[in-house]
Protein backbone atom coordinates (compact mmCIF):
# COMPACT_ATOMS: atom_id res chain seq x y z
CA UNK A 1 -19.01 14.68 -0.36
CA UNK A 2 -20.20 16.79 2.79
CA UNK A 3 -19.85 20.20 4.40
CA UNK A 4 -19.52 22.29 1.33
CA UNK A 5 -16.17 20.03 -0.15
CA UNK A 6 -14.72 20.65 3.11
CA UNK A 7 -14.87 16.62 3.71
CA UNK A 8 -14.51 13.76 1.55
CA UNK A 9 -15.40 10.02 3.29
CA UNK A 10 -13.51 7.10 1.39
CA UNK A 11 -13.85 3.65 2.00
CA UNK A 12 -10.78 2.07 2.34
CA UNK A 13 -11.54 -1.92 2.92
CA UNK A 14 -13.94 -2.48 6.22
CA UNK A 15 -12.57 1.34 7.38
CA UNK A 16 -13.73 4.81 5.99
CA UNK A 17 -11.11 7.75 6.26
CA UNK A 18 -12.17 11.06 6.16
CA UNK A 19 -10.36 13.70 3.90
CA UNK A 20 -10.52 17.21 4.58
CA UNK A 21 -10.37 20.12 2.25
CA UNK A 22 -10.20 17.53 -0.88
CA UNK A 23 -9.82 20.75 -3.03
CA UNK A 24 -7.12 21.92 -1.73
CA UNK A 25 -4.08 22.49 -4.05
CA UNK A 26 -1.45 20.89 -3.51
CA UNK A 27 0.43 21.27 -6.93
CA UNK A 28 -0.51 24.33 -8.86
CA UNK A 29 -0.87 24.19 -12.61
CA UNK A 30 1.15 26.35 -14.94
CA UNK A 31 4.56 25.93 -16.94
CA UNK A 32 3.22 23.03 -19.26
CA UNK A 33 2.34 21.25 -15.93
CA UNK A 34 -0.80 19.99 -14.25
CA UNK A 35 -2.94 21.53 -11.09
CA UNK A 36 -3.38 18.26 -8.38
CA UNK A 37 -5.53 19.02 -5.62
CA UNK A 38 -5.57 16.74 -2.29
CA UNK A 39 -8.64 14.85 -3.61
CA UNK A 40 -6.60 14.04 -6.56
CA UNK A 41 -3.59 12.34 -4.67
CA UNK A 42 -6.59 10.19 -2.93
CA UNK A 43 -7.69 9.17 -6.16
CA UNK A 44 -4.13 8.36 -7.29
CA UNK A 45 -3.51 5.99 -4.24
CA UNK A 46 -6.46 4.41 -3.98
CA UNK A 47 -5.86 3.43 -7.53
CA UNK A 48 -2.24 2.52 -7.08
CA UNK A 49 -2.33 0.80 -3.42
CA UNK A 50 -2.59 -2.88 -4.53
CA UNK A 51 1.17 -2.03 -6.69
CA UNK A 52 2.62 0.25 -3.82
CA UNK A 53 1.39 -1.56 -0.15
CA UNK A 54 3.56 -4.37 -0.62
CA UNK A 55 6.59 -2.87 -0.76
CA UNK A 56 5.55 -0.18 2.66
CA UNK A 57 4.02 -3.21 4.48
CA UNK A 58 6.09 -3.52 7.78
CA UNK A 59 8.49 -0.86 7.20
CA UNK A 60 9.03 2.30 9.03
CA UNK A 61 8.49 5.71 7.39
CA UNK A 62 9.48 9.15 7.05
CA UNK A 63 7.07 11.49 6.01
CA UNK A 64 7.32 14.14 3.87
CA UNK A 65 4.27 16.72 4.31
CA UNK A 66 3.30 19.85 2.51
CA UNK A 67 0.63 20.89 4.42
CA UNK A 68 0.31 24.32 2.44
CA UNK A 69 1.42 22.29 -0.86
CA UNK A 70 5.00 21.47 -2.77
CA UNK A 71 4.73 26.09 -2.78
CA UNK A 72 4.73 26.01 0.95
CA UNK A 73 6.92 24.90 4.03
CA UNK A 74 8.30 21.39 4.19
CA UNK A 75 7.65 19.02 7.16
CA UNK A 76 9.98 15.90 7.86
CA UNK A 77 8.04 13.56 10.35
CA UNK A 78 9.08 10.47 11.82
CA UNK A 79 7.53 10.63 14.97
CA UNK A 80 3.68 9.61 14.90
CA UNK A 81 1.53 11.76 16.13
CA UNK A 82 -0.81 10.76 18.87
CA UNK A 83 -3.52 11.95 17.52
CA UNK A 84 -3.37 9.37 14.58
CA UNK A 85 -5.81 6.85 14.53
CA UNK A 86 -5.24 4.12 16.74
CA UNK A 87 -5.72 1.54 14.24
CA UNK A 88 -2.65 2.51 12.63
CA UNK A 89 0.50 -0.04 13.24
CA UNK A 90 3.95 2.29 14.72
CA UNK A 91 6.68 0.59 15.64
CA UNK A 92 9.54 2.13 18.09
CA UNK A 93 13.03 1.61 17.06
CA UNK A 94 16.33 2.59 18.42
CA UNK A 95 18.34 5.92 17.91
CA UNK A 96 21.02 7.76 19.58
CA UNK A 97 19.80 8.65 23.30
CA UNK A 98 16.49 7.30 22.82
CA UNK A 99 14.00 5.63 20.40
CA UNK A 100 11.67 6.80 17.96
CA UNK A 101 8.01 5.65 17.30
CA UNK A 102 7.50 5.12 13.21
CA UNK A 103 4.30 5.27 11.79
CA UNK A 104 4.12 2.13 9.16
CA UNK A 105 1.69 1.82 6.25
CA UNK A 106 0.24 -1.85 6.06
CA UNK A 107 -3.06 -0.82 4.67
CA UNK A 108 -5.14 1.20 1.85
CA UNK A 109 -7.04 3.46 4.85
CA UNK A 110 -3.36 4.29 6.46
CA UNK A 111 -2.03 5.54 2.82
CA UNK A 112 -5.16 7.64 2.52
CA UNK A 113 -4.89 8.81 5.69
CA UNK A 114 -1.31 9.83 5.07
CA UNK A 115 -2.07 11.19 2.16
CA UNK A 116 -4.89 13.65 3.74
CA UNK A 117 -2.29 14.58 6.36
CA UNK A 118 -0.62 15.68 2.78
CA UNK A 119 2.40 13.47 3.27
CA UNK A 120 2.81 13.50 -0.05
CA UNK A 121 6.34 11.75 -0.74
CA UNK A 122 6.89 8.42 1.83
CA UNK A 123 10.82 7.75 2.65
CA UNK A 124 10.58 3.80 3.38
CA UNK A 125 12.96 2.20 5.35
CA UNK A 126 15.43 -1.03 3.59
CA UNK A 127 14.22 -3.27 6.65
CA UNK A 128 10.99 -4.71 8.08
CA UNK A 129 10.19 -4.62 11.72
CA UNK A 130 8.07 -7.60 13.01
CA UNK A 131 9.32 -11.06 14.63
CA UNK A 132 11.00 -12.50 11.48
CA UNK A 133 13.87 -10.22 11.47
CA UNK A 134 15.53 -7.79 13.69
CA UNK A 135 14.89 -3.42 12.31
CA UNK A 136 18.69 -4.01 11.57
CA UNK A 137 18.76 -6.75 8.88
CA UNK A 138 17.47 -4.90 5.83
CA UNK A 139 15.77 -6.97 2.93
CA UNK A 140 16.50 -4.25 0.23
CA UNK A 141 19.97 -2.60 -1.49
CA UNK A 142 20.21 0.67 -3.06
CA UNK A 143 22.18 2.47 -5.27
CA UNK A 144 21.18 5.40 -5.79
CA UNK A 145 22.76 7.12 -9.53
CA UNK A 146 22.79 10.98 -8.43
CA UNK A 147 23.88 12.73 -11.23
CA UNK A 148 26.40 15.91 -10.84
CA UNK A 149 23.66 18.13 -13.18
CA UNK A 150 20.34 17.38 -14.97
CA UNK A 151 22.00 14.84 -17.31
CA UNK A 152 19.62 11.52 -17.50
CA UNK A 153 22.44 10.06 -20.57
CA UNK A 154 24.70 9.89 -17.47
CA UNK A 155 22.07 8.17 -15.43
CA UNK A 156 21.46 5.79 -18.49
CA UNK A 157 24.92 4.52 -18.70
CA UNK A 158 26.19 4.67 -14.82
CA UNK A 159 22.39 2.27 -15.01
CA UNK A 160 24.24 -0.63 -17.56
CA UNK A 161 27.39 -0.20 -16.55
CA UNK A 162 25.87 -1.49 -12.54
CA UNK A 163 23.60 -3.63 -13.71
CA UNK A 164 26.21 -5.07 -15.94
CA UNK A 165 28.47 -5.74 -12.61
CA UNK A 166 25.55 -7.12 -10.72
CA UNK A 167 24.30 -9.38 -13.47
CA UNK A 168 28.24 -11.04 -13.25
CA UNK A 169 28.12 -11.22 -9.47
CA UNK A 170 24.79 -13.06 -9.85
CA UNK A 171 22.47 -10.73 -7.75
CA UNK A 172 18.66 -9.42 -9.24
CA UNK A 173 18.35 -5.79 -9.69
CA UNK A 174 14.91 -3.60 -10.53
CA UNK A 175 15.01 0.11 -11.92
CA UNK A 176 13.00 2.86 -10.48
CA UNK A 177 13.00 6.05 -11.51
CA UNK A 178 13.29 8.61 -8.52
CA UNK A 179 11.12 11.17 -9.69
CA UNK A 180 13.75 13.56 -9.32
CA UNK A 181 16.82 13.50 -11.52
CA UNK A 182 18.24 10.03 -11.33
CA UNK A 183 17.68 6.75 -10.81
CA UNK A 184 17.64 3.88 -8.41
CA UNK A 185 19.11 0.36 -8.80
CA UNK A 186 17.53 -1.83 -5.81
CA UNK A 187 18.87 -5.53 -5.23
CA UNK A 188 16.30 -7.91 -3.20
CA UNK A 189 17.94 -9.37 0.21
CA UNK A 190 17.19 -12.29 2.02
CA UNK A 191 17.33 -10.25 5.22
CA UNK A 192 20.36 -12.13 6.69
CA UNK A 193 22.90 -9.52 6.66
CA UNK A 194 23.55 -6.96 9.28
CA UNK A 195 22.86 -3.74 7.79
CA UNK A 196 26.53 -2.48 8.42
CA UNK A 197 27.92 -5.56 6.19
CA UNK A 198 24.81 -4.78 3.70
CA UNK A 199 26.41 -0.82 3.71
CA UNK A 200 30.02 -2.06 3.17
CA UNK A 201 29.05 -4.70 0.14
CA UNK A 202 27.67 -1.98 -1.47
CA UNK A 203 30.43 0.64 -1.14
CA UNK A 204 32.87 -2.38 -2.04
CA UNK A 205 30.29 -2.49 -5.31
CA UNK A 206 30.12 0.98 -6.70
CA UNK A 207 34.07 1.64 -5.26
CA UNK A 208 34.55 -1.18 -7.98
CA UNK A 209 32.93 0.18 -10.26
CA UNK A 210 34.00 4.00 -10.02
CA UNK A 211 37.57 2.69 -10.38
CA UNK A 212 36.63 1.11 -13.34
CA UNK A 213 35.64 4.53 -14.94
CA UNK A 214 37.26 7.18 -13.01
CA UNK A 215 36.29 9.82 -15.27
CA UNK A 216 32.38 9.24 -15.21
CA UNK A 217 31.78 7.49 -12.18
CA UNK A 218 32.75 8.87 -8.23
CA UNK A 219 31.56 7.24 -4.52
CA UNK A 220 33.11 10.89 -3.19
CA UNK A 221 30.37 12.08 -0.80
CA UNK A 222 31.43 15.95 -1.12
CA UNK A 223 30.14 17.34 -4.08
CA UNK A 224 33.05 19.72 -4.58
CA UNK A 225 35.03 16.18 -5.12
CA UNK A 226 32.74 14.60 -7.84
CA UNK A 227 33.28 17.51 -10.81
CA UNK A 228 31.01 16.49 -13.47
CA UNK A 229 31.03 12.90 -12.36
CA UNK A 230 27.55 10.73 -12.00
CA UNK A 231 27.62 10.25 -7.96
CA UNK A 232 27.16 6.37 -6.73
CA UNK A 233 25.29 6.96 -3.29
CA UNK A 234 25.54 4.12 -0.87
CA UNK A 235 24.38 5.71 1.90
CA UNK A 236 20.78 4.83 2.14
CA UNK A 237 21.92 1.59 3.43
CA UNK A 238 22.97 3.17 6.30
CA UNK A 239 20.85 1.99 9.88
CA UNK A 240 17.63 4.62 9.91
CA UNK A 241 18.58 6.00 6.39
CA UNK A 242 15.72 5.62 4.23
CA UNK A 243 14.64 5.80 0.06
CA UNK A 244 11.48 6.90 -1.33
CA UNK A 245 9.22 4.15 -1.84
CA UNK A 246 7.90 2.95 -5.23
CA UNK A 247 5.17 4.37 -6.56
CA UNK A 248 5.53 7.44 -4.03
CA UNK A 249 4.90 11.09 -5.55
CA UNK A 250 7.59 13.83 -5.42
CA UNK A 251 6.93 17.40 -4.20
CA UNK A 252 7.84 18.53 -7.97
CA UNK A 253 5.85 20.49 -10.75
CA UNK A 254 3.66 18.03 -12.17
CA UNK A 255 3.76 15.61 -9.60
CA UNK A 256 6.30 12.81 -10.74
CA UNK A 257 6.09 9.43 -9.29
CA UNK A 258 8.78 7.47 -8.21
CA UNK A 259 7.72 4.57 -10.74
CA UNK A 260 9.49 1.07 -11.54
CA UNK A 261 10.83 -0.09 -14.82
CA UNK A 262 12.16 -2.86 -16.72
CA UNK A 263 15.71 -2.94 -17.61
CA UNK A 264 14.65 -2.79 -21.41
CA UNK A 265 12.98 0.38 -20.80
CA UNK A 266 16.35 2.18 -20.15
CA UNK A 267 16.68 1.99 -24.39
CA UNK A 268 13.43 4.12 -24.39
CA UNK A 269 14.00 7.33 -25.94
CA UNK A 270 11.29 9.03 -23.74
CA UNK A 271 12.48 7.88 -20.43
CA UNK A 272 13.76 10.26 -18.00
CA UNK A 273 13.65 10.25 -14.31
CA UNK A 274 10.17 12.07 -14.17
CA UNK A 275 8.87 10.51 -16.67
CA UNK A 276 5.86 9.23 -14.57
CA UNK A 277 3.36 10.98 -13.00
CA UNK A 278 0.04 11.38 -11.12
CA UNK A 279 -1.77 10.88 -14.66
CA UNK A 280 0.10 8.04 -15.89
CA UNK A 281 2.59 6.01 -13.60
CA UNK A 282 -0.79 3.22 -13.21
CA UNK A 283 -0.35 2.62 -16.70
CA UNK A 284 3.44 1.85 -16.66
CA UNK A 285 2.72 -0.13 -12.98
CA UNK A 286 0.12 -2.80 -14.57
CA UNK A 287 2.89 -3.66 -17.27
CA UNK A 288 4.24 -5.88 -14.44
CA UNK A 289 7.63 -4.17 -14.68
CA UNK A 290 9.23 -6.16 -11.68
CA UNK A 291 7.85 -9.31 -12.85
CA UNK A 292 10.67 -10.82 -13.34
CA UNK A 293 12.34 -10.26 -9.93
CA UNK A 294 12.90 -13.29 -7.85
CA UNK A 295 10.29 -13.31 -4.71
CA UNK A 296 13.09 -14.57 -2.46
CA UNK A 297 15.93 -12.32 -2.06
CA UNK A 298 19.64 -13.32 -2.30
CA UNK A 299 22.18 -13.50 0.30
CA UNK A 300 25.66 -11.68 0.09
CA UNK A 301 27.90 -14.47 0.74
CA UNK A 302 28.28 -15.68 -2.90
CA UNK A 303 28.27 -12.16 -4.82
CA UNK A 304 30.75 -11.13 -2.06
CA UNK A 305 33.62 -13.95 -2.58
CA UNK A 306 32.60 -13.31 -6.63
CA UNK A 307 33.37 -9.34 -5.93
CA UNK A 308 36.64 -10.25 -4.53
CA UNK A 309 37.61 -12.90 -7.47
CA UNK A 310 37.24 -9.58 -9.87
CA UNK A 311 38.88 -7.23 -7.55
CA UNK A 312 41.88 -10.18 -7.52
CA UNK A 313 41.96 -10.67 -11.44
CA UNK A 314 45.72 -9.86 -12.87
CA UNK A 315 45.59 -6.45 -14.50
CA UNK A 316 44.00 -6.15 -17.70
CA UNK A 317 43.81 -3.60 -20.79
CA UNK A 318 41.18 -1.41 -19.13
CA UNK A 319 43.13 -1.02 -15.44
CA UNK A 320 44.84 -2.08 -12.71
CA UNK A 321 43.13 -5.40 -10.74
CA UNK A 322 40.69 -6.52 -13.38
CA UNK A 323 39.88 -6.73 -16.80
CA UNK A 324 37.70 -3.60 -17.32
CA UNK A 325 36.55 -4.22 -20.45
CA UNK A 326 35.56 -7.34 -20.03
CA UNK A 327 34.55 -7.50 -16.43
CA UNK A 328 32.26 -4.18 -15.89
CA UNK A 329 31.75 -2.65 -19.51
């Protein structure tokens, strides 16, 4: 510590990043919840960088900075600034009428360097840029379970009732909590796929299963359409659309992290979709709650022509062009 705690040096690997104003609060205390200064979100990803690199590695981001704290004004970045360091990888990618250059994390001294520049929530991208795959071939899926109020039982069951449906079309799914209200479902990709026929299997998905359950379940994108019914959002696989990363913190009270679960966790009476947080989303990480996920991703092909053998079976006690009860819950 230097200058009064007006700088903090941290190694990071064979780089040190300087932190300024390490005291600086970032999430006041009060309400039943924690105070987190800026030193304190170092602290967090330092500790939590081995768990949350490999899944930024490659990807473009979108930052979300509170410079003044989660009390103050809200920046959305995706340019990178020149005055970033140069060893930090950006990668320029198409948009309408021009491109845009991406800052990407692949390294411990970029997340703390983020993290001084109090980006304190990081939107990832569903693709990797680099020579094995084109920006437009994502490698991840989301659903993301939106919920019409702060209901997490809705969340819970919308949760088994896709996993459920994925589990028959023979694709791998992980939880994450969002650190919001809801959850997220994510299914590992080979990368194959355009990302428009990536965006269409998974409105196909959750369009099968919101007919399914009409009155719990809705893919309507205006809110005044769902009612009380638990929202299935598809459009993060959208080209440039992006999800907050695992293991990212949320400009809440309390600081929740966006943390990943196992699918037997959903029984646990605690859980909630900020459970997590600053003080205790390691723990939960080092239980290896992805374990289980395959390293290799699938391709859509199969779970496609399987989607369309449901969608095709004769009509059935629980509906019209499948056999609802048995097919999806």
């Amino acid at each position: 510590m230097s200058g009064g705690d007006t700088t903090r040096t941290v190694r990071a690997g064979h780089r040190t990043v300087r932190i300024h104003r390490p005291q600086k609060v970032l999430f006041p205390g009060g309400g039943g919840t924690r105070e987190y200064t800026k030193g304190d979100l170092v602290d967090y990803h330092r500790a939590v960088a081995p768990f949350m690199l490999p899944h930024l590695r490659g990807r473009p981001l979108m930052l979300e900075r509170h410079p003044d704290g989660i009390d103050g004004p809200t920046f959305m970045q995706k340019n990178t600034p020149e005055n970033y360091p140069e060893w930090i990888t950006r990668v320029e990618v198409a948009k309408e009428g021009g491109t845009v250059c991406h800052t990407v994390c692949d390294d411990t001294a970029t997340l703390l360097h983020l993290v001084d520049q109090a980006s304190i929530t990081l939107h990832r991208w569903l693709s990797r840029a680099g020579p094995a795959r084109g920006i437009d071939r994502p490698d991840r899926l989301v659903f993301d379970l939106d919920p019409s109020r702060d209901d997490f039982g809705t969340v819970r069951e919308a949760a088994r009732l896709l996993g459920e449906l994925l589990d028959e079309l023979r694709l791998p799914s992980a939880l994450m909590t969002t650190g919001s209200r809801g959850l997220h479902v994510i299914v590992p990709l080979t990368g194959d796929h355009h990302v428009d026929e990536v965006r269409a299997f998974a409105r196909e998905v959750a369009d099968t299963l919101a007919e399914a359950h009409p009155d719990r379940l809705t893919t309507a994108a205006r809110k005044k359409d769902r009612g009380d019914r638990l929202y299935l959002d598809v459009q993060r696989n959208a080209y440039a659309q992006t999800a907050v990363a695992p293991c990212t913190v949320r400009a809440l009270p309390g600081a929740p992290v966006a943390t990943p679960l196992s699918w037997d966790q959903l029984d646990d009476p605690e859980l909630h979709a900020r459970r997590w947080t600053v003080a205790d989303a390691l723990d939960q990480l080092r239980t290896g709650p992805w374990a289980g996920l395959p390293r290799r991703g699938r391709a859509l092909g199969p779970a496609r022509r399987r989607l369309e053998a449901l969608r095709d079976r004769p009509p059935g006690p629980g509906g019209r062009g499948r056999d609802t009860a048995v097919a999806i819950g």
